[in-house]
N, C-alpha and C. Protein backbone atom coordinates (compact mmCIF):
# COMPACT_ATOMS: atom_id res chain seq x y z
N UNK A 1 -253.54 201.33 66.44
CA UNK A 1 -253.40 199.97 65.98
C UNK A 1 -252.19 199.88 65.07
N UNK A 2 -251.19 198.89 65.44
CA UNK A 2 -249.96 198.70 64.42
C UNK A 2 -250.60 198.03 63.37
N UNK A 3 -250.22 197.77 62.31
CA UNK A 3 -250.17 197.26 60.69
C UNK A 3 -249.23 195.65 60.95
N UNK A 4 -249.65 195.62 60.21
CA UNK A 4 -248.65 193.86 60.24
C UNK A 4 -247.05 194.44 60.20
N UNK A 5 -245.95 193.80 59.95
CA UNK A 5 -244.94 194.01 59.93
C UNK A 5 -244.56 193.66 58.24
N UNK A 6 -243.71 194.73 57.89
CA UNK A 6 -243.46 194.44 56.24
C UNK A 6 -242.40 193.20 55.99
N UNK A 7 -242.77 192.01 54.99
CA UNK A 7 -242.43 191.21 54.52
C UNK A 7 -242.87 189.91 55.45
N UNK A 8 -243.75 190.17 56.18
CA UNK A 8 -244.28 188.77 56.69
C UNK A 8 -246.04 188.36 56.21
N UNK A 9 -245.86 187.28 56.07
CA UNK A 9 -247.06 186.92 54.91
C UNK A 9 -248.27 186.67 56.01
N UNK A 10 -249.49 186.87 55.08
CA UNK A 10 -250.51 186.54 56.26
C UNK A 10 -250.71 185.18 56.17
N UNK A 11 -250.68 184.26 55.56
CA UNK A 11 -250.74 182.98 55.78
C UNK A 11 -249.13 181.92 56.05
N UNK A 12 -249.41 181.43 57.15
CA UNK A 12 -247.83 180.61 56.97
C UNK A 12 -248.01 179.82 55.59
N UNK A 13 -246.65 179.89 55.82
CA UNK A 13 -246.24 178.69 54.37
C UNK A 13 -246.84 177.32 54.40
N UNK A 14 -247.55 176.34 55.52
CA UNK A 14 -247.30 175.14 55.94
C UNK A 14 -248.82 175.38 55.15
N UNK A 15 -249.80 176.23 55.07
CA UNK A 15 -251.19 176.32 54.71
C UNK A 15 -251.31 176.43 53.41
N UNK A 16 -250.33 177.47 52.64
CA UNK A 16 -250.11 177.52 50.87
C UNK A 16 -250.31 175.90 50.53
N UNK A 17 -249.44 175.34 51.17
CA UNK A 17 -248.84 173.74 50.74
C UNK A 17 -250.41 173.03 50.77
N UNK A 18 -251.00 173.16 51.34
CA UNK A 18 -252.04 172.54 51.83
C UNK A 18 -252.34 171.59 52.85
N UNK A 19 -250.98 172.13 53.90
CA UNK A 19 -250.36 170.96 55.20
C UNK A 19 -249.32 170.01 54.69
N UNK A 20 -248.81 170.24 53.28
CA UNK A 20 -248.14 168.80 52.83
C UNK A 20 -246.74 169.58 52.93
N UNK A 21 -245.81 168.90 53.84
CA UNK A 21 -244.56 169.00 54.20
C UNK A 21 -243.23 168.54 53.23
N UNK A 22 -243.58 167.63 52.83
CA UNK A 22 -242.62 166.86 51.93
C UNK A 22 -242.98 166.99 50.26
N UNK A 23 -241.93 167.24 49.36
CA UNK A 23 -242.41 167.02 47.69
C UNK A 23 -242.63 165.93 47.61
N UNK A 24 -244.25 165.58 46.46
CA UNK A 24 -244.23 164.12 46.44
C UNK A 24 -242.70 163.68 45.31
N UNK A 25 -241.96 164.10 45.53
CA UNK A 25 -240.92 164.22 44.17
C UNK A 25 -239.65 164.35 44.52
N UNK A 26 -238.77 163.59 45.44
CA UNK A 26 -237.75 164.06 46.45
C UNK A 26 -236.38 164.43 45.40
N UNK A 27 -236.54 164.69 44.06
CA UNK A 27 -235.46 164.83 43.33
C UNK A 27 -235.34 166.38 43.29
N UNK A 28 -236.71 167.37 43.37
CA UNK A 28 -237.16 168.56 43.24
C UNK A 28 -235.87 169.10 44.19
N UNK A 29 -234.79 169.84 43.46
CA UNK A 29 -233.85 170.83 44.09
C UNK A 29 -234.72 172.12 44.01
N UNK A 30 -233.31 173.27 45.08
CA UNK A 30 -233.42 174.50 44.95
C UNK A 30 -233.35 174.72 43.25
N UNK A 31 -232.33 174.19 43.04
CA UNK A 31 -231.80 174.62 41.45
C UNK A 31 -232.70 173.76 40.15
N UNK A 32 -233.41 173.40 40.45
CA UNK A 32 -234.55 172.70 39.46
C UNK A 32 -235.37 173.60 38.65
N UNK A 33 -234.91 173.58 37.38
CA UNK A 33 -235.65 174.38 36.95
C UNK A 33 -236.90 174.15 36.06
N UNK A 34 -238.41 174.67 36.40
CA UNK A 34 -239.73 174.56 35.97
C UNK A 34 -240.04 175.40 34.70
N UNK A 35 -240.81 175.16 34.41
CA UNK A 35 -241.40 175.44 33.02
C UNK A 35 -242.48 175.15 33.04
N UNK A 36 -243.86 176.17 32.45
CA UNK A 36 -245.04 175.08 31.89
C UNK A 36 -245.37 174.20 31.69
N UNK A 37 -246.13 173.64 31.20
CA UNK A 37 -246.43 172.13 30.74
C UNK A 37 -247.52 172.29 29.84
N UNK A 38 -248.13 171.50 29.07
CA UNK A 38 -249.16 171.88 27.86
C UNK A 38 -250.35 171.80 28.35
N UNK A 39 -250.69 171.15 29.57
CA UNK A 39 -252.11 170.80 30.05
C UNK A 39 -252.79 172.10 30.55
N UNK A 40 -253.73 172.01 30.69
CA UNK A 40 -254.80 173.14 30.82
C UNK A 40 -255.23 173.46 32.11
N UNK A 41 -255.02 174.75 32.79
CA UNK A 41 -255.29 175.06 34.38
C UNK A 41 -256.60 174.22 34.68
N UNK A 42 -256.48 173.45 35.16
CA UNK A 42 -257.78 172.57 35.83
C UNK A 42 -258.18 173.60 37.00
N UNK A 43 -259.58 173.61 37.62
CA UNK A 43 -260.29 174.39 38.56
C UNK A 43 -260.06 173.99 39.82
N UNK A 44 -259.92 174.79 40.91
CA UNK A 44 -259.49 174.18 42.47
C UNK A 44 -258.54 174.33 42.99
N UNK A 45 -257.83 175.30 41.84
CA UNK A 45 -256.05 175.07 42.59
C UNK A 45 -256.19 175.95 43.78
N UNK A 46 -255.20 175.53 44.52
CA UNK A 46 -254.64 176.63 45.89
C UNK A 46 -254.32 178.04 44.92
N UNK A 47 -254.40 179.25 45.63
CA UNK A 47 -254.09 180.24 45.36
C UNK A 47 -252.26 180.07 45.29
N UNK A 48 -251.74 179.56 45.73
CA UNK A 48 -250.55 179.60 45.69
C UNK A 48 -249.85 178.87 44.35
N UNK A 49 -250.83 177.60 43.75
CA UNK A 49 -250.02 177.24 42.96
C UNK A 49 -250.99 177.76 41.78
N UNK A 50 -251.56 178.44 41.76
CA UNK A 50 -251.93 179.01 40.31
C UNK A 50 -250.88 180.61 40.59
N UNK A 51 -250.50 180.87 41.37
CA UNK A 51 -249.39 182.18 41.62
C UNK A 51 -247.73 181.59 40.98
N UNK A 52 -247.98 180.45 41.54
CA UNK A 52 -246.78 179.76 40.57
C UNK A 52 -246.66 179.68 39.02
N UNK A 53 -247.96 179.11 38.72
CA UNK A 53 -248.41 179.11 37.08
C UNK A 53 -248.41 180.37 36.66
N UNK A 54 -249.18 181.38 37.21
CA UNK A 54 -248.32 182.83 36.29
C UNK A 54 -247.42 183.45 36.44
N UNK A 55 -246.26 182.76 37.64
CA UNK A 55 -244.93 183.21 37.66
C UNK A 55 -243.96 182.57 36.03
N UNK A 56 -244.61 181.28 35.87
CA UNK A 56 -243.94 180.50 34.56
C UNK A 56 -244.57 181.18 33.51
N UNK A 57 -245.42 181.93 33.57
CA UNK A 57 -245.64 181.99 32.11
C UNK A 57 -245.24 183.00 31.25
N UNK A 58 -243.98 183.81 32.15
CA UNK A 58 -243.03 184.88 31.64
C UNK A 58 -241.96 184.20 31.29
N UNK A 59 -241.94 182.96 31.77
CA UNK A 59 -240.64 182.00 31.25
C UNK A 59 -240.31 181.10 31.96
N UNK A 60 -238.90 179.99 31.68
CA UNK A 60 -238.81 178.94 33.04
C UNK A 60 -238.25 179.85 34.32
N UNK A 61 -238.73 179.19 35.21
CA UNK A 61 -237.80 179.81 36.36
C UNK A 61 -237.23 178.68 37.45
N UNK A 62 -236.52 178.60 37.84
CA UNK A 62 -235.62 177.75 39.18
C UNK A 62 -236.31 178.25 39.88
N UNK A 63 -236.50 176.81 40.86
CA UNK A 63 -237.35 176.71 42.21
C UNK A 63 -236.89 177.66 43.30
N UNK A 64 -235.80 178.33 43.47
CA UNK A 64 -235.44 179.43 44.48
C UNK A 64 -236.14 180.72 43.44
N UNK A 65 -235.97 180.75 42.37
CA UNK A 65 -236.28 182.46 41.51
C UNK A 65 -237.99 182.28 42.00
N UNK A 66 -238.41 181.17 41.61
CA UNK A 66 -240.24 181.38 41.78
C UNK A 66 -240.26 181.31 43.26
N UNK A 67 -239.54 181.14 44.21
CA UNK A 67 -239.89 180.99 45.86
C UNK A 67 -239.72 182.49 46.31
N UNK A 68 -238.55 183.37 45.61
CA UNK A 68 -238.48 184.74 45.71
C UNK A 68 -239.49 185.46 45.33
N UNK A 69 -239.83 185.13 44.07
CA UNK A 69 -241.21 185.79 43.53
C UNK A 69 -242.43 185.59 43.93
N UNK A 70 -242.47 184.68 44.82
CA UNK A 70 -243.61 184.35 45.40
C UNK A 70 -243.97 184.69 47.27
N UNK A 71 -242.45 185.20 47.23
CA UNK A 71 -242.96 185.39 48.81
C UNK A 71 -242.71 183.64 49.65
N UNK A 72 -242.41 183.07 48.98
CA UNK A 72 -242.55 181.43 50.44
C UNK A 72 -241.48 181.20 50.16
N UNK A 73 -240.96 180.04 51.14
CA UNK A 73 -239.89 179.81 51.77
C UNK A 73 -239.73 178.28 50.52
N UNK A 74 -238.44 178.35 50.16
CA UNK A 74 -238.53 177.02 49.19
C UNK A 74 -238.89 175.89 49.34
N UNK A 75 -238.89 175.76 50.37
CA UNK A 75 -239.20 174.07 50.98
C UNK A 75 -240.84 174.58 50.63
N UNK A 76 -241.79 174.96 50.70
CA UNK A 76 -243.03 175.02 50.38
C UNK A 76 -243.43 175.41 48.47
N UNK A 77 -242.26 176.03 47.93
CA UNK A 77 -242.49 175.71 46.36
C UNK A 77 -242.32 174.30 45.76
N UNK A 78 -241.09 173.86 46.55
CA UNK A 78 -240.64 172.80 46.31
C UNK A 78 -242.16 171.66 46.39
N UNK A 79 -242.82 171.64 47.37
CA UNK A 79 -244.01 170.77 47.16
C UNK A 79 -244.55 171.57 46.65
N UNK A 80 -245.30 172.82 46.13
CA UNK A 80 -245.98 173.15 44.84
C UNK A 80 -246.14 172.82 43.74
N UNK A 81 -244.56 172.90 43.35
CA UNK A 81 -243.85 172.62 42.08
C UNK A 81 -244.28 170.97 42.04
N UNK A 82 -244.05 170.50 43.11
CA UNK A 82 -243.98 168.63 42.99
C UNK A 82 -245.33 167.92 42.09
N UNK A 83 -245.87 168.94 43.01
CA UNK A 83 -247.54 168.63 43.07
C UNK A 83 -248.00 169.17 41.49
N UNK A 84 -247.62 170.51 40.78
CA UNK A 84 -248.31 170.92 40.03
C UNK A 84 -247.55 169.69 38.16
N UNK A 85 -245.95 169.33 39.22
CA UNK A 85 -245.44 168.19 38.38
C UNK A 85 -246.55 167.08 37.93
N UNK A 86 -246.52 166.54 39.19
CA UNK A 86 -247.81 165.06 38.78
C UNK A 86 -248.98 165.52 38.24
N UNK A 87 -249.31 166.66 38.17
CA UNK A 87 -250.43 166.78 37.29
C UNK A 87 -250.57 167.19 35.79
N UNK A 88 -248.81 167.26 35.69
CA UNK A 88 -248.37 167.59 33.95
C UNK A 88 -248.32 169.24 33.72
N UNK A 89 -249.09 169.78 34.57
CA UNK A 89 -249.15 171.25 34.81
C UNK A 89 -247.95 172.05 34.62
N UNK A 90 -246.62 171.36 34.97
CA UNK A 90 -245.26 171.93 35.42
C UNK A 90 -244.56 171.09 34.56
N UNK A 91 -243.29 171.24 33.49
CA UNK A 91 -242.63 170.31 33.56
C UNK A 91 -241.29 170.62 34.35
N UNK A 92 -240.21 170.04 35.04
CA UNK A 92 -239.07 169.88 36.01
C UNK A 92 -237.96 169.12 35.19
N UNK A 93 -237.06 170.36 35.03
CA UNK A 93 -235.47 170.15 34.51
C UNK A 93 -234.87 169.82 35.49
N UNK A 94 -233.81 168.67 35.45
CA UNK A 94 -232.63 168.82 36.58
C UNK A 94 -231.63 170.56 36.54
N UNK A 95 -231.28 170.79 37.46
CA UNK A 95 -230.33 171.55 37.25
C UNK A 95 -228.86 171.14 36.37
N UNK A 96 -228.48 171.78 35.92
CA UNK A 96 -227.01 171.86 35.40
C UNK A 96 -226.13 171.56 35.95
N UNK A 97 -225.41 170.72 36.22
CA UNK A 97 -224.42 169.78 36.93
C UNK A 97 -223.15 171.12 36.60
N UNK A 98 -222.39 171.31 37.59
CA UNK A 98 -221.39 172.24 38.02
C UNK A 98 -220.22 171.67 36.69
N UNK A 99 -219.44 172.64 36.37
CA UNK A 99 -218.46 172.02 35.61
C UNK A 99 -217.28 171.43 36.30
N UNK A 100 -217.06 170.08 35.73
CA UNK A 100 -215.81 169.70 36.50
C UNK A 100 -214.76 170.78 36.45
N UNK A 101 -213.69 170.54 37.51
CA UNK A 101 -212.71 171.48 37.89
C UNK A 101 -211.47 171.81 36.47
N UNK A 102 -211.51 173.18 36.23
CA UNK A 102 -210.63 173.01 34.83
C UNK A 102 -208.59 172.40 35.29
N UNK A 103 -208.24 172.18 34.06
CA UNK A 103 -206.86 171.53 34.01
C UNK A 103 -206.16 173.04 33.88
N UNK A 104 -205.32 172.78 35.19
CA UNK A 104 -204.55 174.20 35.16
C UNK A 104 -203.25 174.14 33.80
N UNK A 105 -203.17 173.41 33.56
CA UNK A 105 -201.93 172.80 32.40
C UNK A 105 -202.33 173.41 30.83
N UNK A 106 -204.09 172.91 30.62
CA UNK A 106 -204.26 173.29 29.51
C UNK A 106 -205.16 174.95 29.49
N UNK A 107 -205.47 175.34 30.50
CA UNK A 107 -205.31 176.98 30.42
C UNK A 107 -203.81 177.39 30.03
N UNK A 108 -202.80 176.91 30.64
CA UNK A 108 -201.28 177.67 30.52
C UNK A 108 -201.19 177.25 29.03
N UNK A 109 -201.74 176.60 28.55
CA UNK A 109 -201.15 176.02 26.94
C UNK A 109 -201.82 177.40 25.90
N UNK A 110 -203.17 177.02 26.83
CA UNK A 110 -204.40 178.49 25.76
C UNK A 110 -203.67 179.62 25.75
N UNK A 111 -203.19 180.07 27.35
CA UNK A 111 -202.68 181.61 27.29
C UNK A 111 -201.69 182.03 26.56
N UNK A 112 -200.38 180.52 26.84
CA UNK A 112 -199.18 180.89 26.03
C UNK A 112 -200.13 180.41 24.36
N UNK A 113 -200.40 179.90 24.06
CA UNK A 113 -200.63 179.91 22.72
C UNK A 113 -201.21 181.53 22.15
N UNK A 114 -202.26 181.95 23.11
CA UNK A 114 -202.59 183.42 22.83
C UNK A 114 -201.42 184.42 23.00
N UNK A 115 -200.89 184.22 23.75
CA UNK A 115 -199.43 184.97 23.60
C UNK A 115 -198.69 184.97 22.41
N UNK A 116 -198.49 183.36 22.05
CA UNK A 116 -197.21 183.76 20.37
C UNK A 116 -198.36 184.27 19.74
N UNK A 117 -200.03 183.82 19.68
CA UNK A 117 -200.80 184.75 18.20
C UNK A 117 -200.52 186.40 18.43
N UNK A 118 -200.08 186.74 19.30
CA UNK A 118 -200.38 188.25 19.36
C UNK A 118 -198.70 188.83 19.23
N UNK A 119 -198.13 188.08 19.96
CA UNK A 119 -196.62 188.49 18.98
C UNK A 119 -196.33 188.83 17.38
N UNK A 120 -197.13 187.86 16.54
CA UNK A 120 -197.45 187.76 15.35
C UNK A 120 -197.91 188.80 14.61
């Protein structure tokens, strides 16, 4: 008798979710990052999203870091996370907006300015 194959889960992802395909929360990115929330584990959860709740409670983590740590595919944290949102369970940071593109003009000003301090 073969063994399952390593890194494939025994339950699909579509069943963790509880059949629910979509976040009720369509803002929920990869890069969203979760955190606790103050409310108190209520009884009933899916095994999957109380696996989420003690992934947070080593710290915040972004919705791809807890989808790694959890074994599922993000699109199925992503409604975890949504879900454990509306219940206050989770709170949801936007991600960090990319930095606009720097001014190649005022790097050349920094470097030559670091240049005459070190002549000095």
């Amino acid at each position: 008798m073969t063994g399952r194959p390593a890194g494939r889960p025994l339950v699909p992802a579509y069943l963790s979710t509880g059949g629910v395909t979509r976040p009720s929360r369509p803002h929920m990115e990869r890069l969203t990052v979760l955190a606790l929330g103050g409310e108190p584990r209520p009884t009933g959860l899916p095994a999957a999203a109380l696996a989420l709740l003690d992934a947070l409670e080593g710290g915040s983590l972004a919705v791809v870091e807890a989808a790694a740590l959890l074994r599922l595919p993000v699109s199925a944290v992503r409604v975890l996370a949504a879900d454990l949102v509306d219940r206050d369970l989770v709170l949801a940071r936007a991600p960090i907006p990319p930095a606009e593109r720097f001014d190649p003009d005022l790097l050349k000003r920094v470097a030559d300015g670091l240049r005459a301090l070190k002549r000095t």
